[in-house]
Protein backbone atom coordinates (compact mmCIF):
# COMPACT_ATOMS: atom_id res chain seq x y z
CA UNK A 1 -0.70 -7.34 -4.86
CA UNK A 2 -0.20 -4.10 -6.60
CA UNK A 3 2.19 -1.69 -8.46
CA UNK A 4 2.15 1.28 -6.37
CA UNK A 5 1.47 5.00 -8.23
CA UNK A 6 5.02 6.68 -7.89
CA UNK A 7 2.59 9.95 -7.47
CA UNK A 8 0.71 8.83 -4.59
CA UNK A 9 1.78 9.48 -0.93
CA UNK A 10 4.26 7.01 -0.38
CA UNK A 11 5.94 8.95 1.70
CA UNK A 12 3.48 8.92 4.26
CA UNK A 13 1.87 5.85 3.69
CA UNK A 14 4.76 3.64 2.92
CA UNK A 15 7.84 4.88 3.91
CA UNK A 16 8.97 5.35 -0.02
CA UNK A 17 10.69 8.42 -0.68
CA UNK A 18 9.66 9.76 -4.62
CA UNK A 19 12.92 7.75 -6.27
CA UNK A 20 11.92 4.55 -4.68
CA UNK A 21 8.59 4.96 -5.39
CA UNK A 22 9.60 5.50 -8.74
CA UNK A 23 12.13 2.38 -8.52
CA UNK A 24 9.54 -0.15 -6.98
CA UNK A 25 6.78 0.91 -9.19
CA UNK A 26 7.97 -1.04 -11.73
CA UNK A 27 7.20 -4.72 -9.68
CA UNK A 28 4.41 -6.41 -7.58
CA UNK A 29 4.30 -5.56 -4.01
CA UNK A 30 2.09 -6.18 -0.91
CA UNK A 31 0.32 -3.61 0.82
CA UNK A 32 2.59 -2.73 3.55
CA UNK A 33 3.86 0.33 5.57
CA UNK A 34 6.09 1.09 8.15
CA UNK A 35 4.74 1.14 12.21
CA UNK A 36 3.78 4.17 13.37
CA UNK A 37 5.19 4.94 16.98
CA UNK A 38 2.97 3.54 19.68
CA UNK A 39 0.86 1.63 16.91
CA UNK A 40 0.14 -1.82 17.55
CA UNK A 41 1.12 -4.18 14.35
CA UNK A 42 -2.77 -4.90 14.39
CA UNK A 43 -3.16 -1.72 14.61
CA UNK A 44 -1.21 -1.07 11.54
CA UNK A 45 -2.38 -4.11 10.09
CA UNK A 46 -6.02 -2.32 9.73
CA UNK A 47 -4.40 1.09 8.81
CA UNK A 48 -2.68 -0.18 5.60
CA UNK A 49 -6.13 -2.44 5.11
CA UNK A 50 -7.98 1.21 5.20
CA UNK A 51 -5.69 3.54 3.67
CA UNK A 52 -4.41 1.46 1.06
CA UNK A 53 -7.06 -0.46 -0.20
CA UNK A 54 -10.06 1.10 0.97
CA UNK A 55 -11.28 -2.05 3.14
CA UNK A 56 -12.05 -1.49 6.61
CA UNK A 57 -11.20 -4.38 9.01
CA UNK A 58 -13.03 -4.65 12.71
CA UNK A 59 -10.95 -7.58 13.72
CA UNK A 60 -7.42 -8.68 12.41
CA UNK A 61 -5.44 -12.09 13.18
CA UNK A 62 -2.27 -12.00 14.97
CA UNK A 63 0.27 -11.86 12.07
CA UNK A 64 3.00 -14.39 11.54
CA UNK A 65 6.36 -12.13 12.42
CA UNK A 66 9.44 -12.53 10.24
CA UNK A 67 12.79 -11.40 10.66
CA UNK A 68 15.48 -11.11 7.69
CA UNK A 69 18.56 -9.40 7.08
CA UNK A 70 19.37 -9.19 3.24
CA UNK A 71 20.82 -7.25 0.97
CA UNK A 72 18.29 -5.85 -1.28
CA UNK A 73 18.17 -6.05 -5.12
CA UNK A 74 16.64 -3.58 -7.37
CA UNK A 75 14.55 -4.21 -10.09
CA UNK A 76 17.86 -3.79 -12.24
CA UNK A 77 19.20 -6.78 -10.06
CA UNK A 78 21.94 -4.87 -8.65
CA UNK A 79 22.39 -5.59 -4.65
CA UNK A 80 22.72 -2.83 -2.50
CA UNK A 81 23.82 -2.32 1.07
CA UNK A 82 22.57 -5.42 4.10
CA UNK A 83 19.27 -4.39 5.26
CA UNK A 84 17.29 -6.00 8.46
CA UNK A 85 13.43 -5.84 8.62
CA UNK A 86 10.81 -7.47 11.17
CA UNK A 87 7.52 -8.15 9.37
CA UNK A 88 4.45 -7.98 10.32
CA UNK A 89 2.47 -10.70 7.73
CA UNK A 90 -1.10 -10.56 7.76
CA UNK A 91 -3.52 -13.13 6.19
CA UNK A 92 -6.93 -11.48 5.26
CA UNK A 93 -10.02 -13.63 3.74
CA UNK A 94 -10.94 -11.09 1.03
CA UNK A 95 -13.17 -11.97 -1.67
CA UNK A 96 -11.84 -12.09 -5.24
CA UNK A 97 -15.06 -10.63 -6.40
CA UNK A 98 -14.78 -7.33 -3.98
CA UNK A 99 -13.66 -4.19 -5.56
CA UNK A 100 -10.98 -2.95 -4.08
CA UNK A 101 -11.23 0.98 -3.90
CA UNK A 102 -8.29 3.06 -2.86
CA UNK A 103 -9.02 6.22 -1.34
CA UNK A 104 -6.09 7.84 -2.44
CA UNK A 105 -4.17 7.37 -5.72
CA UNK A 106 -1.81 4.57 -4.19
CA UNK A 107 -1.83 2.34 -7.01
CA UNK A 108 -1.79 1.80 -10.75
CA UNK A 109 -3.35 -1.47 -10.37
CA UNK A 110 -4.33 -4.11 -7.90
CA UNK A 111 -4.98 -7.58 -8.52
CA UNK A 112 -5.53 -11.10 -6.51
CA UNK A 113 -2.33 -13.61 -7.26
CA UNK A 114 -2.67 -17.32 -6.70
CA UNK A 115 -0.68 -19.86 -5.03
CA UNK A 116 1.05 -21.22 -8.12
CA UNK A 117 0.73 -18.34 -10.34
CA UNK A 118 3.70 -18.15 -12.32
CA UNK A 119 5.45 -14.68 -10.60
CA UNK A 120 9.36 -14.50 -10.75
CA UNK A 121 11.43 -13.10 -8.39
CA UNK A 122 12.81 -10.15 -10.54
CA UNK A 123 9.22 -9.36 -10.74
CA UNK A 124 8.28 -8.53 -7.09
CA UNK A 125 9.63 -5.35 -5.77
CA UNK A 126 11.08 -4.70 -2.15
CA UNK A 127 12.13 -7.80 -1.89
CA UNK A 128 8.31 -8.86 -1.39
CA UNK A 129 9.00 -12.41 -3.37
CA UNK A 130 11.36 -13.21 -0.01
CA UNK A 131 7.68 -12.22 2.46
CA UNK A 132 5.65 -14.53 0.17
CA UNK A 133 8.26 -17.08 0.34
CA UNK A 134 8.89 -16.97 4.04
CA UNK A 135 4.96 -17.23 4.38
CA UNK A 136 4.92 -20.32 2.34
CA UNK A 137 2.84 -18.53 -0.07
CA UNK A 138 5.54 -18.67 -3.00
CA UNK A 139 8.45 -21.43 -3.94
């Protein structure tokens, strides 16, 4: 998980514009972007592997798909507006050892989380405690 670099290209890479990169810099996320048109989810899947972390994937598990309609919180805890999304979650065998090298200035920091580390919700940003969660990789 990381805490993305409000300065880096979320825009392009994850569908942030500057304010909510600045919002959801504060909390843990996943590596995660938006489909491009025409793009496969494994396709995407080893874009976001590439441009976001530097690690180049040949092959890539079907994902587990998730559908939720919410209404988003912000780091503040205030709820905003229902929102729908259909995830695309990926499971990747990546050692804990590898150094993980962004090519662009994505992130402040990256690190590997446990099942069982002690993370609270109001600590995850874009709702990315509710993906772990519906994953069965968080209670």
């Amino acid at each position: 998980m990381g805490r993305i670099n409000p300065e880096g290209e979320w825009d392009k890479i994850g569908a942030l514009d500057h304010q909510r990169a600045l919002v959801h810099a504060k909390g843990w996320m996943l590596p995660s972007s938006h489909l491009i048109y025409g793009e496969s989810p494994q396709e995407a899947g080893r874009r976001i592997m590439d441009e976001q972390l530097g690690v180049r994937m040949d092959t890539i598990v079907d994902p587990k798909m998730i559908s939720d309609l919410y209404s988003p919180r912000t780091l503040q805890g205030v709820v905003l507006a229902p929102h729908w999304d259909l995830g695309f979650v990926f499971r990747v065998e990546i050692s804990s050892e590898q150094e993980l090298r962004p090519p662009t200035k994505a992130w402040n920091e990256l690190r590997f989380f446990e099942k069982g580390d002690d993370l609270k919700s109001i600590q995850f940003a874009r709702s990315h405690d509710d993906v772990l969660r519906s994953v069965g990789l968080l209670e």
